[in-house]
Protein backbone atom coordinates (compact mmCIF):
# COMPACT_ATOMS: atom_id res chain seq x y z
CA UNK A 1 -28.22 -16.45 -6.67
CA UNK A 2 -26.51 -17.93 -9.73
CA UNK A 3 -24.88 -15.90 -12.99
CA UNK A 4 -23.23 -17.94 -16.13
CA UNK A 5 -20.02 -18.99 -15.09
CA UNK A 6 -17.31 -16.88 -16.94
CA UNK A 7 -16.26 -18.93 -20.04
CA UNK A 8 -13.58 -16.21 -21.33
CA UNK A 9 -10.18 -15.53 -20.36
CA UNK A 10 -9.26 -11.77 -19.35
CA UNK A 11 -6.48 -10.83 -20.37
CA UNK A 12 -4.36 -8.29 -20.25
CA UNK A 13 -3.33 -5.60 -23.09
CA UNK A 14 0.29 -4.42 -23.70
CA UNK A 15 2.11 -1.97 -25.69
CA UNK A 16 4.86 -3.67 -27.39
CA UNK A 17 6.37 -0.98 -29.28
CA UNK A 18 5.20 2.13 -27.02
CA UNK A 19 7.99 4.26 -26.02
CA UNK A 20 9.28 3.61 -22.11
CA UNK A 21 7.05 5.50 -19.61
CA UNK A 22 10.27 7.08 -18.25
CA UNK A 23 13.58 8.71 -19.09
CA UNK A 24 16.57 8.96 -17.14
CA UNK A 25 15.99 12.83 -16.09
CA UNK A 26 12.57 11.59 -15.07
CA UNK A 27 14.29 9.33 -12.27
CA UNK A 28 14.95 11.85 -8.62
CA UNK A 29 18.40 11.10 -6.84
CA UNK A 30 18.22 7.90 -5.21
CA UNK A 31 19.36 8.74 -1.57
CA UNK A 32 17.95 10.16 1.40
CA UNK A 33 17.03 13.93 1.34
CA UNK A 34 17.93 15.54 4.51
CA UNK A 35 18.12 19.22 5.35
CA UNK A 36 17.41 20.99 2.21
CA UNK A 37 19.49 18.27 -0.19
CA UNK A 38 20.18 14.38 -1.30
CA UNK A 39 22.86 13.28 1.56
CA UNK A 40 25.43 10.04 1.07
CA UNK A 41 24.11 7.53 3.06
CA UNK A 42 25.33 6.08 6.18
CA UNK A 43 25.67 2.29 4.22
CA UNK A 44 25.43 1.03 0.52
CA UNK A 45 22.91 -0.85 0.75
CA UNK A 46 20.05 -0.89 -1.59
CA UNK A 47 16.74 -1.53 -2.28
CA UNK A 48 15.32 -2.61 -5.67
CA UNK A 49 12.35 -0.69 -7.35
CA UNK A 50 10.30 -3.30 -9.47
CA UNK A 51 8.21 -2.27 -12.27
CA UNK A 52 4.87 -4.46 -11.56
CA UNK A 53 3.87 -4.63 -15.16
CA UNK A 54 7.24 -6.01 -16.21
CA UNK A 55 8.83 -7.34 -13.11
CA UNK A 56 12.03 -5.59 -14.14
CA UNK A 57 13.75 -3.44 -11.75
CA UNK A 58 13.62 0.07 -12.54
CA UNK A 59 15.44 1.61 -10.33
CA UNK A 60 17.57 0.98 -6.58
CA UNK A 61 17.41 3.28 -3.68
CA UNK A 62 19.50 3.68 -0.72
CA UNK A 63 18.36 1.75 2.13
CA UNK A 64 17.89 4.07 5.16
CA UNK A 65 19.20 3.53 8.89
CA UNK A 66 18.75 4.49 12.49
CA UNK A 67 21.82 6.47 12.16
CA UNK A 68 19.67 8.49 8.83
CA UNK A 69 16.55 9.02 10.88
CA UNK A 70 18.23 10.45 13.40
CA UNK A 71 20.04 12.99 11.08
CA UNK A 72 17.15 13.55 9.69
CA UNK A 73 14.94 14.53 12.96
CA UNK A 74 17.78 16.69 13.67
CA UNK A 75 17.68 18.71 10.98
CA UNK A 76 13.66 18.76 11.59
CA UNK A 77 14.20 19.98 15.37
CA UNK A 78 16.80 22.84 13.70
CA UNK A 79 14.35 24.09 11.79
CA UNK A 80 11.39 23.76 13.98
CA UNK A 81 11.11 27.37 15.30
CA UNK A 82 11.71 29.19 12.12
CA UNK A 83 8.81 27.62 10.28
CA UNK A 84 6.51 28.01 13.24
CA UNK A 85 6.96 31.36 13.51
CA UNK A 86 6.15 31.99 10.25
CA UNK A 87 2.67 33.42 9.99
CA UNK A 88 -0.05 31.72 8.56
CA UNK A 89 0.07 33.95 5.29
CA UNK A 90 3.66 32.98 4.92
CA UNK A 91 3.56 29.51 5.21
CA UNK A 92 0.18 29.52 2.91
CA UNK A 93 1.58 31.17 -0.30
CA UNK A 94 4.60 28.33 0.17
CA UNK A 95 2.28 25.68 -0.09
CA UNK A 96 0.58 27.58 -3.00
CA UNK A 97 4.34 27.83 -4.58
CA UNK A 98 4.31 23.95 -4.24
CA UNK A 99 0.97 23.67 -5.64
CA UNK A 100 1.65 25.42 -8.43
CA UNK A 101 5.16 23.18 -8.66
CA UNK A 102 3.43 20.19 -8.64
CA UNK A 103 0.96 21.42 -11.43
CA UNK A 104 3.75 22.49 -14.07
CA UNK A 105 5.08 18.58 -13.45
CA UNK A 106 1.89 16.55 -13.38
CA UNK A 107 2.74 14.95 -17.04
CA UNK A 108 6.42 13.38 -15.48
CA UNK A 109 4.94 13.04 -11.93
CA UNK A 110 1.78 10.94 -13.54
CA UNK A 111 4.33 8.74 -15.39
CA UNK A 112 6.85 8.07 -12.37
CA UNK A 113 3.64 7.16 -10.35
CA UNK A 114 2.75 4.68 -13.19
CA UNK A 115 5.86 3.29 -13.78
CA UNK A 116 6.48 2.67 -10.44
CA UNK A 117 2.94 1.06 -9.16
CA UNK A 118 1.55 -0.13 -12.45
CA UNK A 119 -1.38 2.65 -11.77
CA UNK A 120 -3.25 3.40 -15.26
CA UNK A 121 -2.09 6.67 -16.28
CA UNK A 122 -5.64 7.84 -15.15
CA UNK A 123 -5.36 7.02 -12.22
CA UNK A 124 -1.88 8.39 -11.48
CA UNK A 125 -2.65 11.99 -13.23
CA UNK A 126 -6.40 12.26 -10.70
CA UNK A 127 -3.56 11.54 -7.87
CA UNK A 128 -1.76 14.38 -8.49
CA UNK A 129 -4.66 16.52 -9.31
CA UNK A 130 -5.67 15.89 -5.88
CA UNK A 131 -2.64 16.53 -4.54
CA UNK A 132 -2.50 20.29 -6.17
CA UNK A 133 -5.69 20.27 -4.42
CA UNK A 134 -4.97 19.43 -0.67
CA UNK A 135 -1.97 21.99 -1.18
CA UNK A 136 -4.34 24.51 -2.16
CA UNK A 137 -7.11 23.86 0.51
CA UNK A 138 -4.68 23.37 3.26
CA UNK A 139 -3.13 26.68 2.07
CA UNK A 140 -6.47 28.45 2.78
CA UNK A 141 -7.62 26.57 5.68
CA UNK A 142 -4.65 27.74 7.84
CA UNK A 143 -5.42 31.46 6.96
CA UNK A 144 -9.06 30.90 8.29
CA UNK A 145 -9.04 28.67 11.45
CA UNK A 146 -11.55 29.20 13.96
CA UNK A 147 -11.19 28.32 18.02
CA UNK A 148 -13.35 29.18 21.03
CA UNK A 149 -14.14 33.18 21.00
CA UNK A 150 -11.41 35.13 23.79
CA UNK A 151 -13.41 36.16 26.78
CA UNK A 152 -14.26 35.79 30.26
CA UNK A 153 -15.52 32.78 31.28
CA UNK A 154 -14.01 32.88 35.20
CA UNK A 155 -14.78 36.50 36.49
CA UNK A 156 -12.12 38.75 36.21
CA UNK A 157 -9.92 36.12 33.62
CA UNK A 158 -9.75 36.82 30.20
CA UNK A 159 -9.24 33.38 28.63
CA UNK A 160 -7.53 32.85 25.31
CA UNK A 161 -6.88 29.94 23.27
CA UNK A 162 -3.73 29.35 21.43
CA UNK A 163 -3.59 26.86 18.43
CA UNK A 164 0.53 25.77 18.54
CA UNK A 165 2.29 23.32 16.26
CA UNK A 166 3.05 19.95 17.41
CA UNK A 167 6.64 20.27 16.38
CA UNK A 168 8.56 17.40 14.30
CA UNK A 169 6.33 14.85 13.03
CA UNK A 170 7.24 11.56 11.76
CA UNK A 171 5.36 10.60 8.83
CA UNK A 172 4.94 6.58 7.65
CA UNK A 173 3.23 6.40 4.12
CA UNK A 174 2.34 3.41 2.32
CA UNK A 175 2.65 2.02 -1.15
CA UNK A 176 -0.92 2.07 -2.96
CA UNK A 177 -1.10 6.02 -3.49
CA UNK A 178 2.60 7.10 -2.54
CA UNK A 179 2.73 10.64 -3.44
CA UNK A 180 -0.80 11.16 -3.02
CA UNK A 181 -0.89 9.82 0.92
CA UNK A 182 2.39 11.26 1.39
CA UNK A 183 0.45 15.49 0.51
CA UNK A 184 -2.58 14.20 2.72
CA UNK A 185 -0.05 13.97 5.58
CA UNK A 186 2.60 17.01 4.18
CA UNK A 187 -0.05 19.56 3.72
CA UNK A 188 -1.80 19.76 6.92
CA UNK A 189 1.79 19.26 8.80
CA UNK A 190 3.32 22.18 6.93
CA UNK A 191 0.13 24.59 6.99
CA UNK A 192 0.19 23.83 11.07
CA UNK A 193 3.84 24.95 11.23
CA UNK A 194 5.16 21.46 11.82
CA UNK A 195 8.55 20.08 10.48
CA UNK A 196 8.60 16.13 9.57
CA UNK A 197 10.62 13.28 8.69
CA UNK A 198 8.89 11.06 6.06
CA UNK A 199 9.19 7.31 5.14
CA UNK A 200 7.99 6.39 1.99
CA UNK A 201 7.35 2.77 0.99
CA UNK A 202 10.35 1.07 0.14
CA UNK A 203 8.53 -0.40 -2.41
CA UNK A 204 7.03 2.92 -3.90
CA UNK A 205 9.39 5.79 -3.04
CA UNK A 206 10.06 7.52 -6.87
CA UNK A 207 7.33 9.69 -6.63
CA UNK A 208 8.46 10.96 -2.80
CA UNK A 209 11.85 11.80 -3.55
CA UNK A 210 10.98 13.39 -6.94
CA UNK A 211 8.29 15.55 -4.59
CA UNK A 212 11.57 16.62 -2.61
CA UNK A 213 13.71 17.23 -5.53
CA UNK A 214 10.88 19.35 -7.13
CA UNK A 215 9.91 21.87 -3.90
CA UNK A 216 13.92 21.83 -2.54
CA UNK A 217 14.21 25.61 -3.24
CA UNK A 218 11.04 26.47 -2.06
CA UNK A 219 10.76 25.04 1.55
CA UNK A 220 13.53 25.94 4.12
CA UNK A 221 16.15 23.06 5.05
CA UNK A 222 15.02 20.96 7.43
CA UNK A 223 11.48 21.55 7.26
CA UNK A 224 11.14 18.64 5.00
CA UNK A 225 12.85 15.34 4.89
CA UNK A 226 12.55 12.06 3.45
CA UNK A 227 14.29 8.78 4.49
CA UNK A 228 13.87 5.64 2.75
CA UNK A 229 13.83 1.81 3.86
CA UNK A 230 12.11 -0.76 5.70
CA UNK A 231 9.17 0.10 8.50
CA UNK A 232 11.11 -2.72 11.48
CA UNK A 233 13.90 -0.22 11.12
CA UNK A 234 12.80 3.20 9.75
CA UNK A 235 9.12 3.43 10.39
CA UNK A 236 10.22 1.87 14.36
CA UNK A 237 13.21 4.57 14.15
CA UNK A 238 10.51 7.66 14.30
CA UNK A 239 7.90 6.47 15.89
CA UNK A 240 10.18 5.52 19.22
CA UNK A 241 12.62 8.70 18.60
CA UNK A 242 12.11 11.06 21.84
CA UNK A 243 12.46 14.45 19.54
CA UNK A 244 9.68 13.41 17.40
CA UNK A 245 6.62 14.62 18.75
CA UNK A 246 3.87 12.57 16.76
CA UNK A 247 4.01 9.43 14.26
CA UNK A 248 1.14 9.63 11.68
CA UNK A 249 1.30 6.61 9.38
CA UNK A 250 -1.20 4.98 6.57
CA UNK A 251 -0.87 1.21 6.34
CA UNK A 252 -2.17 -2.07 7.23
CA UNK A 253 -3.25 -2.26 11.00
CA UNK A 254 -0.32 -4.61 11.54
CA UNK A 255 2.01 -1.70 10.88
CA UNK A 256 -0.30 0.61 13.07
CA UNK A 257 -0.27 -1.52 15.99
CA UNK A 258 3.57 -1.65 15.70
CA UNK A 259 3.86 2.01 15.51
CA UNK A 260 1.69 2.47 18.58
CA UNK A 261 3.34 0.56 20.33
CA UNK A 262 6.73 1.79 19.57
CA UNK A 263 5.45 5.63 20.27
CA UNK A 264 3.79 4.20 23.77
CA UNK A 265 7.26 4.81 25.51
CA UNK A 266 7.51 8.72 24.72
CA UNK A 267 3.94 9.39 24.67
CA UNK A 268 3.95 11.09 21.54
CA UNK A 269 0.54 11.53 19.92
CA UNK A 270 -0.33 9.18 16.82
CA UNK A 271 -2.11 9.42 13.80
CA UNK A 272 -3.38 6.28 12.31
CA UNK A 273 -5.28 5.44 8.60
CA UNK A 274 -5.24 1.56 8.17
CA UNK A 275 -7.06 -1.21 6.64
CA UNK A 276 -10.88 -1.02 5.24
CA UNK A 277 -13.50 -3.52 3.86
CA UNK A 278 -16.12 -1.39 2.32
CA UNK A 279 -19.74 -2.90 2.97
CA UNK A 280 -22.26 -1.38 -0.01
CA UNK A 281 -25.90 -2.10 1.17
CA UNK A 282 -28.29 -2.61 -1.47
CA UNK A 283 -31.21 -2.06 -0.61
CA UNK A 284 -34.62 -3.31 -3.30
CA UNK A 285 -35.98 -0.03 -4.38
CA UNK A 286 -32.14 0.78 -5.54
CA UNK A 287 -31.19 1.85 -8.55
CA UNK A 288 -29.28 -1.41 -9.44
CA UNK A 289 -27.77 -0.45 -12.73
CA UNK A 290 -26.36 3.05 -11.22
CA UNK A 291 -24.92 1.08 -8.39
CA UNK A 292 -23.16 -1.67 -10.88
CA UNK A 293 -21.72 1.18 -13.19
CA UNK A 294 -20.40 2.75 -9.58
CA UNK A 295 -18.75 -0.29 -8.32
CA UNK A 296 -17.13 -0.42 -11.56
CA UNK A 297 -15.18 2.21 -10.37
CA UNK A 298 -15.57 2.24 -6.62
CA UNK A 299 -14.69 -1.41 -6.56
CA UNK A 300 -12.19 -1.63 -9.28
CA UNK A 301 -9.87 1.80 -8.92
CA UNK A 302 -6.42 1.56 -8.16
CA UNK A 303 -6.70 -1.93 -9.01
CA UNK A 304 -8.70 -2.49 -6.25
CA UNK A 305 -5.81 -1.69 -4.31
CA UNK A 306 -7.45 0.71 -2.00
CA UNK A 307 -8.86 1.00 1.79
CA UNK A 308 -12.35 2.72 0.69
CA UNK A 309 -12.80 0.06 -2.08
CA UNK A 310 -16.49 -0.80 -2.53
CA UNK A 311 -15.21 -4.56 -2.15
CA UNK A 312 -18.16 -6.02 -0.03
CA UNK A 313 -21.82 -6.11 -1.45
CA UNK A 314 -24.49 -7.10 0.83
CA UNK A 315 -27.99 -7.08 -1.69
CA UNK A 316 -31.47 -7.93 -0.77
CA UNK A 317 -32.25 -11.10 -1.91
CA UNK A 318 -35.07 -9.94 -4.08
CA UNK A 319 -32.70 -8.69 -5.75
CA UNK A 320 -29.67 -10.25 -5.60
CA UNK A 321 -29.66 -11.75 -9.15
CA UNK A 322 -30.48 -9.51 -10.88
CA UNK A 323 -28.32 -7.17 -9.58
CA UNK A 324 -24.84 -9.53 -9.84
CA UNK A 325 -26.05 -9.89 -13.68
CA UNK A 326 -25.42 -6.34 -13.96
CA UNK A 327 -22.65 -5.93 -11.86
CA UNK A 328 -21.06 -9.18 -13.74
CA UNK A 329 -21.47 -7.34 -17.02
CA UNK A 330 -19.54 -4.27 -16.25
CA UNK A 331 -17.24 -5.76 -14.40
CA UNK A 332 -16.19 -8.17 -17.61
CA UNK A 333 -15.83 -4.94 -19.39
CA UNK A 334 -13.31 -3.41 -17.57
CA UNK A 335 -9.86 -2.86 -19.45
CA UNK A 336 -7.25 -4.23 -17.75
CA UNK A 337 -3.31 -3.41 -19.15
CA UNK A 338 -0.04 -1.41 -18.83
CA UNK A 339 0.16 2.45 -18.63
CA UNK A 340 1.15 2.61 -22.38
CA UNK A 341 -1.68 0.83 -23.21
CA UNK A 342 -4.25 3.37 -23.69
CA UNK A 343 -6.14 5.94 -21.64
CA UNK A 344 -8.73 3.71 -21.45
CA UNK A 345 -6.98 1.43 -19.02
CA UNK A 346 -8.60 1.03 -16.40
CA UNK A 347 -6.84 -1.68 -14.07
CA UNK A 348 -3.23 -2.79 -13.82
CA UNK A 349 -1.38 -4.64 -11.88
CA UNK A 350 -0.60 -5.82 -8.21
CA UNK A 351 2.09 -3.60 -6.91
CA UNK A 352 4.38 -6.25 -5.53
CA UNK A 353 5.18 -10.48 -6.33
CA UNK A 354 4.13 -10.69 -2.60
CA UNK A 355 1.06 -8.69 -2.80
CA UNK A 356 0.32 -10.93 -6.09
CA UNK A 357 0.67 -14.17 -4.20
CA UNK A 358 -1.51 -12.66 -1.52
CA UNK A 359 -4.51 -12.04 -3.41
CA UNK A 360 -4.49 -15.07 -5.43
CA UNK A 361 -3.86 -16.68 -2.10
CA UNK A 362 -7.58 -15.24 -0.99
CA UNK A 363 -8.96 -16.31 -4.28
CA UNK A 364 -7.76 -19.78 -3.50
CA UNK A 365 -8.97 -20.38 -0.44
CA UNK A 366 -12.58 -19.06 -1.36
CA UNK A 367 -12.36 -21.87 -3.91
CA UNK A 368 -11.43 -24.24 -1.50
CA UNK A 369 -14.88 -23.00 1.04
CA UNK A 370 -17.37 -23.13 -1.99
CA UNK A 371 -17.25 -19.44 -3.21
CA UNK A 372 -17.98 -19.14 -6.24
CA UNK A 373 -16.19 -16.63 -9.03
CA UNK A 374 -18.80 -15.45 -11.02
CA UNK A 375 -16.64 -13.90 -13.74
CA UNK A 376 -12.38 -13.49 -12.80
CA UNK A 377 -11.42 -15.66 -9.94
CA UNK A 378 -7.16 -15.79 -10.21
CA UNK A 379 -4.22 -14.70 -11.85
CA UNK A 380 -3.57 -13.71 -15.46
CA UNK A 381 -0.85 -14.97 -17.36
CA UNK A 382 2.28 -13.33 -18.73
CA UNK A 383 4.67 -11.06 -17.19
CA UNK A 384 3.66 -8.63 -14.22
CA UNK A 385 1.36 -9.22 -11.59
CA UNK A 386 -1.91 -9.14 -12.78
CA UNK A 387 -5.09 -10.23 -11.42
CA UNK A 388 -8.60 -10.98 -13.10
CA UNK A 389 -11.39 -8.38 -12.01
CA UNK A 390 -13.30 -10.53 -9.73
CA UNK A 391 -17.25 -11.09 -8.40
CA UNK A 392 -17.26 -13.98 -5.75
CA UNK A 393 -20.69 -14.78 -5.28
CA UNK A 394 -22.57 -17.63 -3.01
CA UNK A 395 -20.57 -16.24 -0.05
CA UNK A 396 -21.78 -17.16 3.05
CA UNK A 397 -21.54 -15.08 6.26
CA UNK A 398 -18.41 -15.09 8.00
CA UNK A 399 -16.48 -16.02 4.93
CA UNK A 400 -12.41 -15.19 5.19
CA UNK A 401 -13.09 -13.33 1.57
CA UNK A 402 -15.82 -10.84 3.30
CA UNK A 403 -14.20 -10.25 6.32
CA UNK A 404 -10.36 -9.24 5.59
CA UNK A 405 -9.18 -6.70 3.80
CA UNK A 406 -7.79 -8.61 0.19
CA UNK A 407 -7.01 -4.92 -1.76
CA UNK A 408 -7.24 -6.75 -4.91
CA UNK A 409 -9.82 -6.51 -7.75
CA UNK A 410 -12.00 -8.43 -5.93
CA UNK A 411 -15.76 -7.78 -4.97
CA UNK A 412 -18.08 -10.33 -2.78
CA UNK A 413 -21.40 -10.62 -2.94
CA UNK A 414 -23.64 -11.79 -0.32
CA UNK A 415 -27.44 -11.07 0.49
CA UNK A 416 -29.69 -10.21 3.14
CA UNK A 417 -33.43 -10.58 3.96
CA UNK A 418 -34.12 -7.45 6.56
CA UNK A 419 -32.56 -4.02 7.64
CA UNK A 420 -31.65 -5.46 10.80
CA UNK A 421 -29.52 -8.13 9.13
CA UNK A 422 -28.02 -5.89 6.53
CA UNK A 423 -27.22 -3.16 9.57
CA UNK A 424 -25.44 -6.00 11.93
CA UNK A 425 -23.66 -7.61 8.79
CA UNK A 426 -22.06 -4.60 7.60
CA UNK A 427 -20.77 -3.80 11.13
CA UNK A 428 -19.79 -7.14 11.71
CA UNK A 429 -16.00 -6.66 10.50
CA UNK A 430 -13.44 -5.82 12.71
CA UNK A 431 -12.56 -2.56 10.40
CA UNK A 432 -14.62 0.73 9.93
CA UNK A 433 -13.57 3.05 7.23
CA UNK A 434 -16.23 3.54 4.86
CA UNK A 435 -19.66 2.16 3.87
CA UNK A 436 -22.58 2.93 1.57
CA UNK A 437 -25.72 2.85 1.37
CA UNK A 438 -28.32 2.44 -1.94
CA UNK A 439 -31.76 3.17 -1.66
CA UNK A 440 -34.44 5.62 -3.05
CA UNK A 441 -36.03 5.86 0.45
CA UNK A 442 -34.79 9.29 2.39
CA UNK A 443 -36.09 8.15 5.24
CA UNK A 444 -34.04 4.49 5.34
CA UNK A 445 -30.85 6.20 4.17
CA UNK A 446 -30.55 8.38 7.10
CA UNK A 447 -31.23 5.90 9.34
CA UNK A 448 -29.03 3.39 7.80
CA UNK A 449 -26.46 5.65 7.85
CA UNK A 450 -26.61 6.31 11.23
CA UNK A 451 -26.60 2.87 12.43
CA UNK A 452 -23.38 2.13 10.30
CA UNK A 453 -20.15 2.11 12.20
CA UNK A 454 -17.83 3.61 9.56
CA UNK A 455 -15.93 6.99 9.24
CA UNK A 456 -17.59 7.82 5.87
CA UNK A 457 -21.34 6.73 4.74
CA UNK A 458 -21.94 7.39 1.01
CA UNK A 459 -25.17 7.47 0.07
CA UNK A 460 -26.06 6.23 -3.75
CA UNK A 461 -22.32 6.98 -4.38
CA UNK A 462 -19.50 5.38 -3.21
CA UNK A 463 -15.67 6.71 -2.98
CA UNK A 464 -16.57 10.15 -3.63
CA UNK A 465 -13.75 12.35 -1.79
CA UNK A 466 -13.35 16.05 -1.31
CA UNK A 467 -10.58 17.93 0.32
CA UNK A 468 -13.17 19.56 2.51
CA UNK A 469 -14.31 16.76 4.33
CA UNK A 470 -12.27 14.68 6.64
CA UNK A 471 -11.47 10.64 5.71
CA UNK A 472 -10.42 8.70 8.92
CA UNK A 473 -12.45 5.33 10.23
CA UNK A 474 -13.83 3.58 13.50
CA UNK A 475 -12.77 0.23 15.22
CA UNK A 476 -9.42 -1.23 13.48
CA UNK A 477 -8.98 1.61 10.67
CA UNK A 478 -7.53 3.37 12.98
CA UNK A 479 -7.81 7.43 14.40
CA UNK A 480 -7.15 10.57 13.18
CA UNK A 481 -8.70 12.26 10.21
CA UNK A 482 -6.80 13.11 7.27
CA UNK A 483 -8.31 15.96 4.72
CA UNK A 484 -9.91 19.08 5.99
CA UNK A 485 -9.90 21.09 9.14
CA UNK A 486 -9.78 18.30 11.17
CA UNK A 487 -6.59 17.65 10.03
CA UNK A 488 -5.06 21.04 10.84
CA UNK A 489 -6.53 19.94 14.19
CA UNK A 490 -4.80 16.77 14.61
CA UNK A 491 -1.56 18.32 13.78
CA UNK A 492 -1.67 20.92 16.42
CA UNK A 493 -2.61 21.45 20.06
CA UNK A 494 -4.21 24.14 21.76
CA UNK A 495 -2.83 26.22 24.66
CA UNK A 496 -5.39 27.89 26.82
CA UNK A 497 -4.03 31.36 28.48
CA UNK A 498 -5.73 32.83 31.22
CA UNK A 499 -5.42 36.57 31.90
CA UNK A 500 -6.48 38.12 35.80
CA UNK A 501 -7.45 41.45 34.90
CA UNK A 502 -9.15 42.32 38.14
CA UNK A 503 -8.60 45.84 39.00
């Protein structure tokens, strides 16, 4: 396989005399919200909110304790029986109220979003377009649940089968999509008649606390609440508290296996979405330029800061070369800037310095084995963390760059001779979120997809999602589904009640 090395430098395009993404009013109170308002905190210590474009802080929030949590879950338990015995028409036109909230502020919630994680504005205003949406789905779903039909199924006992909230859930969200992962967990929680306690990233929170600020006189006190801080003393607060009834976090799978383990002692149920690394199996009879133009997005959205990122190509080697000459070409045409930049941004910055150091620290070592970057490869210069949209090709198997998760802009290529090998390299990673699968053949693509151990299979697409249909993975991404009825599911429990009615 072989491609012209890239000769240009990317770079990265700035708005020098654009107006500031964000005014003051924009900003939500920087404390804890906690029973229906923004509480003092029990310290003054704070956390600084970096703008990755800039690396200027722009803003500090109050860093949460043990001591908050616990206020917090109380005020959760308080108001645990009034919102479940609302009934499900109740609680659905609230989370229609929020809904239609959350619409009348998408232009200030898109910016926040932006100016806190560097997102292209794009990409922040589809986040909270989706996050109207999983209002308004979750709104109808609880209205229309089904269960196992009430009847006899012991003579003479009339069974019936309750669907109950869980109770308080605590809630662990993570700093790629903060507001939108934050509604995937709030929605379902609420419509099931849950209360929660949630923990944004410390390193993403705007977006969560201006969600509070926003739906404060809508929801009653206590039924929401929103801590911030650090996951060793937060996160490891609710997921070992005995009132809170199930954790449900989205991370890395470090941070899941630490939250398991903290719940173990209680016994509380938990909810885990962690890491992916997206294989996309090309097959020869694929249509090679529709798959380049989709891993232009699949590959590079979010900055390629996402867990369903098509970030692993395995091609046929028939086709191999021509295929990472197309790929190559759109990937070199991707815009990469700041917000204000245009709407034609497409990929910004790393969210963190840390994050930053551990991509280019990837890119590095795959230097160091022989990889080869086919166009990108490292760092851009200037202020904010910004990375070159990357192709590694001449990756062999078992590589450190095709087996962990780098959430970067960073796609590897490898190739493949048969189905067999394509099927056992694409499970060979120790995650299984999502896949996908490119081929004309009907016949191959349901078998492919079958023989794929990932939660989603896309077929001639890739990173397609619909509030509908669930999203949760296999192996080390974790349990749980997040997104349609199977959420409502996972955030309830069923009672079976068994009537004798012999006479």
């Amino acid at each position: 396989m072989s491609t012209a090395a890239d000769l240009t430098t990317a770079t990265v395009r700035r708005a020098a005399d654009a107006p500031s993404l964000l005014s003051e009013a924009d900003l939500p109170p920087a404390r804890h919200f906690v029973d229906g308002t923004f509480v003092e905190p029990s310290t003054d210590r704070v956390i600084d909110v970096v703008d990755p474009c800039t690396e200027d802080v722009i803003a500090r929030i109050l860093e949460g304790t043990t001591e908050d949590v616990d206020r917090a879950v109380a005020a959760a338990v308080a108001a645990r029986a009034g919102w479940a015995r609302l009934v499900p028409k109740e609680r659905s036109e609230l989370l229609h109220a929020i809904a239609d909230r959350l619409a009348e502020h998408t232009d200030p919630l898109s910016r926040l979003e932006s100016a806190n994680t560097g997102k292209p504005l794009a990409v922040s205003t589809d986040d909270v377009g989706q996050a109207i949406d999983t209002f308004r789905f979750m709104a109808g779903a609880v209205r229309a649940t089904t269960t196992l039909a009430a009847g006899d199924y012991a003579e003479n006992h009339l069974s019936v089968i309750l669907r109950e909230p869980l109770g308080v859930i605590g809630v662990v969200t993570p700093w790629n999509y903060p507001l939108l992962m934050a509604v995937w967990k709030i929605a379902p929680i609420l419509a099931a008649g849950n209360t929660l306690v949630l923990k944004p990233s410390e390193q993403t929170p705007l977006t969560t606390l201006k969600f509070a600020e926003l739906v404060a006189d809508l929801l009653p006190a206590g039924v929401l609440n929103v801590v911030n801080g650090y996951g060793p003393t937060v996160g490891a607060r609710l997921a070992e508290h005995p009132d809170v009834n199930m954790i449900a976090l989205t991370g890395s799978v470090a941070s899941g296996r630490a939250v398991a383990r903290a719940a173990a002692d209680t016994l509380k149920r938990v909810h885990l979405e962690l890491g992916g690394k997206a294989p996309v199996v090309i097959f020869p009879d694929a249509d090679l330029a529709a798959a380049a133009s989709a891993l232009r997005v699949a590959g590079f959205w979010n900055s390629g800061q996402e867990c369903g990122a098509a970030c692993r190509v395995l091609v046929h080697e028939s086709v191999a070369e021509q295929f990472v000459e197309q790929l190559v070409g759109e990937v070199r045409a991707l815009v990469v800037g700041v917000p204000q930049a245009g709407e034609d941004v497409e990929v910004g910055p790393m969210v963190s310095k840390a994050h930053f150091d551990r991509v280019t620290g990837y890119l590095e070592r795959a230097k160091e084995e022989g990889v080869r970057a086919a166009t990108g490869g490292g760092a851009i210069d200037g202020p904010g963390y910004f990375v070159a949209p990357t192709v590694l090709v001449d990756v062999p198997e078992g590589a450190e760059a095709a087996r962990e998760e780098i959430f970067g802009p960073v796609i590897t290529v490898e190739t493949f001779t048969d189905e067999a090998e394509a099927v056992r390299r694409a499970n060979d990673v120790p995650l299984g979120l999502s896949a996908s699968v490119w081929t004309e053949n009907a016949r191959r693509s349901h078998d492919i997809a079958a023989r794929l151990d990932f939660g989603t299979v896309w077929v001639n697409s890739h990173l397609v999602l619909a509030s509908e249909v669930p999203w949760g993975g296999f192996k080390g991404s974790g349990y749980g589904r997040d997104l349609s009825v199977y959420a409502l599911d996972d955030y309830s429990r069923t009672k079976h009640v068994m009537h004798n009615h012999e006479r």
